[in-house]
N, C-alpha and C. Protein backbone atom coordinates (compact mmCIF):
# COMPACT_ATOMS: atom_id res chain seq x y z
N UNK A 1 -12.43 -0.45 -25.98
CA UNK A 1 -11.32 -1.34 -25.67
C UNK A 1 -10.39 -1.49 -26.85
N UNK A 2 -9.31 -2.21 -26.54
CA UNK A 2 -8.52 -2.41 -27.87
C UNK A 2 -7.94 -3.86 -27.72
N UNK A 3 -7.77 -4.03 -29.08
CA UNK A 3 -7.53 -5.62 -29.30
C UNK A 3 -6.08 -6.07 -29.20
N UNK A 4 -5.54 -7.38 -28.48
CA UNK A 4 -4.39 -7.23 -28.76
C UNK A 4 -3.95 -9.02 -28.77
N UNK A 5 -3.40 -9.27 -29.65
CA UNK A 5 -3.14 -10.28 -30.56
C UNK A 5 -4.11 -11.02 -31.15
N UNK A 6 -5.44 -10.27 -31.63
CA UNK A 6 -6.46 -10.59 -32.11
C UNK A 6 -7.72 -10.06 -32.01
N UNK A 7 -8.53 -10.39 -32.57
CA UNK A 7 -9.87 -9.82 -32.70
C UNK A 7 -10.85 -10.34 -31.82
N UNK A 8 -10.67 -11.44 -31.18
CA UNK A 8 -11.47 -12.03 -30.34
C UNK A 8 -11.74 -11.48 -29.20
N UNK A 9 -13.14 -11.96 -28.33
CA UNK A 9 -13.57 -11.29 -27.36
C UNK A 9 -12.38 -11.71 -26.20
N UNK A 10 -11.94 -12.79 -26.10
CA UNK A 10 -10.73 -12.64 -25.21
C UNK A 10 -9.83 -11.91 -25.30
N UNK A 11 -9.21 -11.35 -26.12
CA UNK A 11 -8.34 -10.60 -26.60
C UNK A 11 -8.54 -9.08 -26.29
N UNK A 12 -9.87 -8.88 -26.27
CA UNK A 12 -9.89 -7.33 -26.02
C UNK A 12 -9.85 -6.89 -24.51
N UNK A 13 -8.83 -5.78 -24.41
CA UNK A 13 -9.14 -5.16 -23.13
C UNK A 13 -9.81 -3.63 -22.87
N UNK A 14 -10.78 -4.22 -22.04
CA UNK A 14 -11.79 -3.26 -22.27
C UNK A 14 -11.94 -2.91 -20.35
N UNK A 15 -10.98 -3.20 -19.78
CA UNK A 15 -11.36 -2.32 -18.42
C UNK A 15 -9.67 -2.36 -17.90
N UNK A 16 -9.25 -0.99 -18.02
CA UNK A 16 -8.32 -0.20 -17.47
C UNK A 16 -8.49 0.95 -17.02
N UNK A 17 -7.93 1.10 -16.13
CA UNK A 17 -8.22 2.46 -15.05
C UNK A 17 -6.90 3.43 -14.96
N UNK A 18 -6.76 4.82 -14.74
CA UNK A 18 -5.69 5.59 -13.96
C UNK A 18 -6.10 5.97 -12.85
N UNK A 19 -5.82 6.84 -12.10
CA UNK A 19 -6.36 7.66 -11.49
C UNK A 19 -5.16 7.82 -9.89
N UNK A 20 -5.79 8.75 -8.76
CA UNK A 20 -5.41 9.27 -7.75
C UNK A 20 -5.83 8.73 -6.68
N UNK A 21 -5.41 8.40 -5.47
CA UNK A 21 -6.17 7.79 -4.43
C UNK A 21 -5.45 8.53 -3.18
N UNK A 22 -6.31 8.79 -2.20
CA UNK A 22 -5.94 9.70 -0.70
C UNK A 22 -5.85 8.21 0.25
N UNK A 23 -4.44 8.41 0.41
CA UNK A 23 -4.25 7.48 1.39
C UNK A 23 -4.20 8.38 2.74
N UNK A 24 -4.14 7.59 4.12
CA UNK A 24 -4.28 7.98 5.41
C UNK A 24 -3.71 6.77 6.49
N UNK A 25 -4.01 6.83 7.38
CA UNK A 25 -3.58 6.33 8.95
C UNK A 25 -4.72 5.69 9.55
N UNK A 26 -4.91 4.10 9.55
CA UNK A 26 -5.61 3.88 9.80
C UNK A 26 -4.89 3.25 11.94
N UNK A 27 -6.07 2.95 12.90
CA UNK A 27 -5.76 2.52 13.56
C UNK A 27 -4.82 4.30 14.60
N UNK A 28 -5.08 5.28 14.51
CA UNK A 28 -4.13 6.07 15.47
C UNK A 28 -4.86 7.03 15.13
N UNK A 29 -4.55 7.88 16.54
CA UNK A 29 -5.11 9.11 16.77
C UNK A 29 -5.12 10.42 15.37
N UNK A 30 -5.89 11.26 15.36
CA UNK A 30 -5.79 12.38 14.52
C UNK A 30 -4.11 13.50 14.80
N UNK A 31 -4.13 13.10 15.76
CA UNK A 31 -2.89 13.84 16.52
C UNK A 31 -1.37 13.87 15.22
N UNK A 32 -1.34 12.73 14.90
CA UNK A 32 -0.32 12.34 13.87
C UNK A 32 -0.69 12.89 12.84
N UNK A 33 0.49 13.51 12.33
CA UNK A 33 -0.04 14.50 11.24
C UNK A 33 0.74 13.57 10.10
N UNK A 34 -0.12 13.38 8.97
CA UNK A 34 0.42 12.55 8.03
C UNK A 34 0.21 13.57 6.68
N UNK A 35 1.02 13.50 5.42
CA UNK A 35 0.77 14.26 4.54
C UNK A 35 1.25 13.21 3.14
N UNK A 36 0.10 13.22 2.27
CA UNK A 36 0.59 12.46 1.00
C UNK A 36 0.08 13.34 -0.04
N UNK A 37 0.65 13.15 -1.18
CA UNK A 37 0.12 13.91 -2.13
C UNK A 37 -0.39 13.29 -3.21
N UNK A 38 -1.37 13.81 -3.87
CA UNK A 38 -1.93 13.26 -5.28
C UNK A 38 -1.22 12.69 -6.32
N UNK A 39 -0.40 13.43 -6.47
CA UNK A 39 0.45 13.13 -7.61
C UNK A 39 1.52 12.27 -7.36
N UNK A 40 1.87 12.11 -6.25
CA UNK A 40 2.70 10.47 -5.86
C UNK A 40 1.45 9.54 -5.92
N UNK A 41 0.57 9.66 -5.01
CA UNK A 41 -0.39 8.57 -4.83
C UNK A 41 -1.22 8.07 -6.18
N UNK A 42 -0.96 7.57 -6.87
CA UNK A 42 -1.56 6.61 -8.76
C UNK A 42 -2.00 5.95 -8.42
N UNK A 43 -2.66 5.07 -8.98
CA UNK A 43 -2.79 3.60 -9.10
C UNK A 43 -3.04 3.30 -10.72
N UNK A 44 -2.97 2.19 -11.39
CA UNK A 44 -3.78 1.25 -12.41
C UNK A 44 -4.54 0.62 -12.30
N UNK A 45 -5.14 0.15 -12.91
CA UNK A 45 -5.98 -0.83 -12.69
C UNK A 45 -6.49 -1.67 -13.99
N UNK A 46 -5.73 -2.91 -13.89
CA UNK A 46 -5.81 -3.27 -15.76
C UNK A 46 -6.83 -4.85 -15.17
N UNK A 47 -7.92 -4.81 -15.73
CA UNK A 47 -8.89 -5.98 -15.20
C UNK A 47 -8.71 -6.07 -13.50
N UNK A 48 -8.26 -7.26 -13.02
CA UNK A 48 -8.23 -7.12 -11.29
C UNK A 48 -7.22 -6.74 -10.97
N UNK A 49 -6.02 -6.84 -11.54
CA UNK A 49 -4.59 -5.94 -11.37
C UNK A 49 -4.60 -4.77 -10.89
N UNK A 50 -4.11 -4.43 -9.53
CA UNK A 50 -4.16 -3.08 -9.20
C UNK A 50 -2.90 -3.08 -9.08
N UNK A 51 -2.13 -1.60 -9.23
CA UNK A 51 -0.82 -1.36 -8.78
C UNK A 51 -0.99 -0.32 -8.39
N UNK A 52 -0.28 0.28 -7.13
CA UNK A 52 -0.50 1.57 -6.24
C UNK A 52 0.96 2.07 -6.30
N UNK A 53 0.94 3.53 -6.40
CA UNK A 53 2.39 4.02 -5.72
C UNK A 53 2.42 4.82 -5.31
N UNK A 54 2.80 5.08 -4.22
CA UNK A 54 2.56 6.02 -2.73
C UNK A 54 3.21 7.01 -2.03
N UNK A 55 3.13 8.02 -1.56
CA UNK A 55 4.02 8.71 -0.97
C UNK A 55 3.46 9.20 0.79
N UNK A 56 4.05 9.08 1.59
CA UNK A 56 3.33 9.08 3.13
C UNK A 56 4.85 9.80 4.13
N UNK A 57 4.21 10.82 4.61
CA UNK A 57 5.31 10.97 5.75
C UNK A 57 4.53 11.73 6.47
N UNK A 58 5.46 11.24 8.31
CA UNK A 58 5.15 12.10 9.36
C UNK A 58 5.82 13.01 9.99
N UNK A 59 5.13 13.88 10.17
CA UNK A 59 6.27 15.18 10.76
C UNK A 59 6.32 15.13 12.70
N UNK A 60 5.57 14.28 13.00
CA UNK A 60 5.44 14.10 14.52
C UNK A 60 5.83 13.00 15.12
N UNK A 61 6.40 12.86 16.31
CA UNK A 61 6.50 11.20 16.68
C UNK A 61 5.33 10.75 17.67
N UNK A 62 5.07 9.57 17.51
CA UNK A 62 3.59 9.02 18.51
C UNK A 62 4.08 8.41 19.27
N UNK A 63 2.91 7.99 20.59
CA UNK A 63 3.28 6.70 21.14
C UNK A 63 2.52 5.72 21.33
N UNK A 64 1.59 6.11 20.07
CA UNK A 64 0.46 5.06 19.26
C UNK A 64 1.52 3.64 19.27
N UNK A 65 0.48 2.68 20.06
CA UNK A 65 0.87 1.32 19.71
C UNK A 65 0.28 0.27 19.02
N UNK A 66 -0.30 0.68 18.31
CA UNK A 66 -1.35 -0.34 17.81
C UNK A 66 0.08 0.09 16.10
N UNK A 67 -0.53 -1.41 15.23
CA UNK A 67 0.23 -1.45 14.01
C UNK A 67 -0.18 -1.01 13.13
N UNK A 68 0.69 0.12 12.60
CA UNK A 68 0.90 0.89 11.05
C UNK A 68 0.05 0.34 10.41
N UNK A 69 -0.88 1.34 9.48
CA UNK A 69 -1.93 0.96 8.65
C UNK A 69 -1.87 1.94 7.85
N UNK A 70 -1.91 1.45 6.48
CA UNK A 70 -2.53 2.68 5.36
C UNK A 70 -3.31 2.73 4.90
N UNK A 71 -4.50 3.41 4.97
CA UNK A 71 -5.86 3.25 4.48
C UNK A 71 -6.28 4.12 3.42
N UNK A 72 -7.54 3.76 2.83
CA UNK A 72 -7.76 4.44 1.35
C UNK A 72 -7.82 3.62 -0.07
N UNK A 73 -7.22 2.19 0.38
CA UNK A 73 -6.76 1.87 -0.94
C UNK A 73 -8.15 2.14 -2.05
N UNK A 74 -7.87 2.51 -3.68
CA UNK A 74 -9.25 2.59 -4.47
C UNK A 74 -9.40 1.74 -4.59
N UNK A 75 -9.22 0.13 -4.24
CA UNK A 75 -10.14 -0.75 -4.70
C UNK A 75 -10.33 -2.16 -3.47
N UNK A 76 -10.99 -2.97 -2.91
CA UNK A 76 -11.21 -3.62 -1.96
C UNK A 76 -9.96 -4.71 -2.50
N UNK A 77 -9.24 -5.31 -1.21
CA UNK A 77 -8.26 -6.70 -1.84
C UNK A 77 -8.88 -7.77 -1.74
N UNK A 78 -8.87 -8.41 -2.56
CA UNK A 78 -9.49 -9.85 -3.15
C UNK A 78 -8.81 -10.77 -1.76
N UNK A 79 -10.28 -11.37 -1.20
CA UNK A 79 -9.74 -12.21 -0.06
C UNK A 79 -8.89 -13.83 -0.46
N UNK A 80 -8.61 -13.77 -1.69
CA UNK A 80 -7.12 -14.81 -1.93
C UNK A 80 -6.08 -14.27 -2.45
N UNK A 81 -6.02 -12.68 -2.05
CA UNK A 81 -5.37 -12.23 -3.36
C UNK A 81 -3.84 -12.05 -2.56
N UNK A 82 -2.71 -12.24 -3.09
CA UNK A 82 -1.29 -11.94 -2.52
C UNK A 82 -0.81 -10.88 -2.83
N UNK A 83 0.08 -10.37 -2.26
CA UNK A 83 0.30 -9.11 -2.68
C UNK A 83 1.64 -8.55 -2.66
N UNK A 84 2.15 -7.68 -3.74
CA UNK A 84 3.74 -7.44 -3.76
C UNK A 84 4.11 -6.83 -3.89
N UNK A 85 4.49 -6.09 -2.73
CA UNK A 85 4.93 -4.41 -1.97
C UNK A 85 6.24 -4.75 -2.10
N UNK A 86 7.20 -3.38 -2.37
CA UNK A 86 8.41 -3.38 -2.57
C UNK A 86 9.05 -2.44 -0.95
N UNK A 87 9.82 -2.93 -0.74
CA UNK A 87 10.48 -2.57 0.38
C UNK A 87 11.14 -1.02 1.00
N UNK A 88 11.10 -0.54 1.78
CA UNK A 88 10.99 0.84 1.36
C UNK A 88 11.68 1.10 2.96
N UNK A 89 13.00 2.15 2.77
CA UNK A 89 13.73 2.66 3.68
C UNK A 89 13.10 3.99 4.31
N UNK A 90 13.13 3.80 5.61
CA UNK A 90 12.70 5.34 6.47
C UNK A 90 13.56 6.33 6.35
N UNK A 91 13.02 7.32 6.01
CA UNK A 91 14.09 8.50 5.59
C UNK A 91 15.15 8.66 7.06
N UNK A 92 16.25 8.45 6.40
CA UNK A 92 17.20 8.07 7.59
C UNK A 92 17.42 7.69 9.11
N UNK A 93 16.80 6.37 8.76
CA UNK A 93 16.88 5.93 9.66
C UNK A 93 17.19 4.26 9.19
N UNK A 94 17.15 3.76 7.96
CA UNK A 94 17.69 2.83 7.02
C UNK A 94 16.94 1.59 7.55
N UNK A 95 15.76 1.45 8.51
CA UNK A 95 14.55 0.35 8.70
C UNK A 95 14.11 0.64 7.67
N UNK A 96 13.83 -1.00 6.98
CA UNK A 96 13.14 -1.36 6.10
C UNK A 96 11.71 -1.56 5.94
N UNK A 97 10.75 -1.16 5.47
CA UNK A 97 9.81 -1.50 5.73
C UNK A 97 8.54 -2.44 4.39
N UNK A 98 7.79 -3.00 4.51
CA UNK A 98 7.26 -3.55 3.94
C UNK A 98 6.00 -3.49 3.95
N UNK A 99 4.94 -3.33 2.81
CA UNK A 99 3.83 -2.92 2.59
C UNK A 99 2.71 -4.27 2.60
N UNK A 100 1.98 -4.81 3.02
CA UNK A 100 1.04 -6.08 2.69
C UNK A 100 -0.30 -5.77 2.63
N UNK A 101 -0.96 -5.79 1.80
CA UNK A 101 -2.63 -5.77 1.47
C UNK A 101 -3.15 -6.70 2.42
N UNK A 102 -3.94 -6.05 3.16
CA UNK A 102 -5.28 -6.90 4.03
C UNK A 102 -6.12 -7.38 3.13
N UNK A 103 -6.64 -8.78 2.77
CA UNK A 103 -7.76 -9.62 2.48
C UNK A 103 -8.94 -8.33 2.68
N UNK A 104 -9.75 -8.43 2.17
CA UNK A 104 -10.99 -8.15 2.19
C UNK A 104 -11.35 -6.61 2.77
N UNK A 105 -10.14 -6.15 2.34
CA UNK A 105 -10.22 -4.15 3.36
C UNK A 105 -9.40 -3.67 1.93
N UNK A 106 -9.62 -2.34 2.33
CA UNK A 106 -8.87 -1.44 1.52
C UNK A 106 -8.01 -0.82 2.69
N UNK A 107 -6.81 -1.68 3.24
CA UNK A 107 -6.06 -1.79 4.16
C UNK A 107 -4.39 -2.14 3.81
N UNK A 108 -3.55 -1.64 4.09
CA UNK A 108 -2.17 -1.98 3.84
C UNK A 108 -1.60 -2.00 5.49
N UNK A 109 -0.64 -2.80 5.96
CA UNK A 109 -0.16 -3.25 7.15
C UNK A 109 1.28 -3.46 6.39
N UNK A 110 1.94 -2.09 7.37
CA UNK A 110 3.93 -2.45 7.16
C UNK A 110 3.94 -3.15 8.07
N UNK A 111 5.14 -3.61 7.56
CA UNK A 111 6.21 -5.00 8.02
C UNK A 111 7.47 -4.46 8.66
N UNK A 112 8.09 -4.73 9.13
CA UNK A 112 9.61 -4.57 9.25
C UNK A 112 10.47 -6.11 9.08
N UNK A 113 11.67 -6.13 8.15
CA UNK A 113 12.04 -7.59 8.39
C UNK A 113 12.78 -7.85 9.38
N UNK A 114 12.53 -9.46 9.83
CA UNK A 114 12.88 -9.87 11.51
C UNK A 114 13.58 -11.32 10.92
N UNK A 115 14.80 -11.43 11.11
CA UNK A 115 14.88 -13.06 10.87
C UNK A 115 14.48 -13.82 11.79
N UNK A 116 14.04 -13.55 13.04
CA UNK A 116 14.16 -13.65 14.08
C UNK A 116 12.59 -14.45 14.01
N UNK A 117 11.63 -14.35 13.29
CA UNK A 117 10.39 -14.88 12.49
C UNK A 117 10.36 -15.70 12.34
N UNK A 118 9.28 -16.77 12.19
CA UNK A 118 8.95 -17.56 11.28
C UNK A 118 8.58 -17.15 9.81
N UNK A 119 7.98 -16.22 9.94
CA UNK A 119 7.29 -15.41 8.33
C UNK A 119 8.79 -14.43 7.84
N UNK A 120 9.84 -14.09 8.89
CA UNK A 120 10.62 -13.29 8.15
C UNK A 120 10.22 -11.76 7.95
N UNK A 121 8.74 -11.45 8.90
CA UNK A 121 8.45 -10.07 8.91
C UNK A 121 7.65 -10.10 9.99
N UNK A 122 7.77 -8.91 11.05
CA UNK A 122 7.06 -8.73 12.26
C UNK A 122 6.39 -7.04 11.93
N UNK A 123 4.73 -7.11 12.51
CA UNK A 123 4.51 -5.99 12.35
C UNK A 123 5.20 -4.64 13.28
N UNK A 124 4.88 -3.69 12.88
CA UNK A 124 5.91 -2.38 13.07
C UNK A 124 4.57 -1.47 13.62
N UNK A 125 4.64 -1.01 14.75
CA UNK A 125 3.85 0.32 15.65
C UNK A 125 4.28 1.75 14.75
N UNK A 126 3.52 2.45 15.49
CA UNK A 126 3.53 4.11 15.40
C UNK A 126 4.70 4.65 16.28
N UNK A 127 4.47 3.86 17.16
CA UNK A 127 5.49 4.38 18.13
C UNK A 127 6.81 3.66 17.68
N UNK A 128 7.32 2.53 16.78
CA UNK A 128 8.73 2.51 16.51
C UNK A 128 9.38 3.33 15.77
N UNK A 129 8.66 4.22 15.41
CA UNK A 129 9.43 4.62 13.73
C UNK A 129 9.62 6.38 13.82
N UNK A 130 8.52 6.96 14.66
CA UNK A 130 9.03 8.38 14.92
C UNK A 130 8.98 9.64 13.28
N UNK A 131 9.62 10.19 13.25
CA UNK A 131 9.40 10.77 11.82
C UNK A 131 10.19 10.40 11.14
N UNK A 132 9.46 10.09 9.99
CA UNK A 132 9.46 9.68 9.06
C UNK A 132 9.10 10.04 7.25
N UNK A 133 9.72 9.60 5.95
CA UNK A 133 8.95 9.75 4.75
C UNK A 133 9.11 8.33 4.30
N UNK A 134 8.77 8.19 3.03
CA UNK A 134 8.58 7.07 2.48
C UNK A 134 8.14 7.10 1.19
N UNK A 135 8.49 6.20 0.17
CA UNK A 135 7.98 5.77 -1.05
C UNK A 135 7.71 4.46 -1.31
N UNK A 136 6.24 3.82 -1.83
CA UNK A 136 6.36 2.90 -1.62
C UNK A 136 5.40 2.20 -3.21
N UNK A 137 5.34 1.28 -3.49
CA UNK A 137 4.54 0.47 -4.50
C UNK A 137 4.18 -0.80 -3.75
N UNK A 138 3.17 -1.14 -4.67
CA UNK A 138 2.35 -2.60 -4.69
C UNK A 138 1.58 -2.77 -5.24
N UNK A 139 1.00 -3.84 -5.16
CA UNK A 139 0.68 -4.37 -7.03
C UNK A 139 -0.32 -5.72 -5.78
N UNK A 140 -1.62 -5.73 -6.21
CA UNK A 140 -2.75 -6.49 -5.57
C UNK A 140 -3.74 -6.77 -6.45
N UNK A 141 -4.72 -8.12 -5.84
CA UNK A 141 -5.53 -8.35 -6.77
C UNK A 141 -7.11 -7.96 -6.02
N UNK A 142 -7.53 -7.31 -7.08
CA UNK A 142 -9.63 -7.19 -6.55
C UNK A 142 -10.38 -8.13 -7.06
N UNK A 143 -11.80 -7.68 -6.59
CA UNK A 143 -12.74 -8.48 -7.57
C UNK A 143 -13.56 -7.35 -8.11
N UNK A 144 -13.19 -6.26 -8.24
CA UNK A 144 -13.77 -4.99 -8.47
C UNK A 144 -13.58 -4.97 -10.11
């Protein structure tokens, strides 16, 4: 580990991570062909701090109705943990979409924003969005 503004055992950080994670499609048929790659897909991991950044697109359209899921995450989400996905445009098609960590899964659930809400975000199907790419981040907490 290394020390930083002191020598003390608080001070040292001694668990940080890099690495690669295979994200996927949770909730829909195999039929949907999804493709991400390693080298978009990172994460960190500095004590429970995780930050992910992602790359996901489909080359097919579904008429999967159940709601968008990304699965894989490397580390389980802390069931108090909040989470803060940055907003991310469908390759032309200019819907916004939004990333949220499931409590207690290694689960992500897009959003689309709705003012039309109470929360200001309604979940988003397989079947709204058709083909698609995407780039996305978020930043969650574990107990890992």
């Amino acid at each position: 580990g290394v020390y930083l503004g002191g020598t003390g055992s608080a001070n040292k950080l001694d668990d940080y991570e890099t690495g690669t994670w295979t994200l996927g499609l949770g909730s829909v048929s195999a039929s949907l062909l999804v493709t991400g790659t390693s080298s978009h897909n990172v994460y960190t991991k500095i004590g429970r701090v995780v930050h992910l950044d992602g790359y996901l697109s489909f080359t097919s359209n579904s008429s999967e109705g159940n709601v968008m899921q990304i699965t894989g995450l490397p580390f389980t989400v802390k069931s108090e943990s909040y989470s803060s996905g940055s907003q991310i445009n469908q390759k032309g098609s200019g819907t916004s979409l939004t990333p949220f960590a499931v409590a207690n899964t290694t689960l992500l659930n897009l959003y689309t924003s709705d003012n039309s809400s109470s929360e200001g975000f309604n979940s988003i199907q397989y079947s709204e969005v058709g083909q698609m790419a995407m780039h996305f981040s978020i930043t969650y907490i574990t107990d890992q």
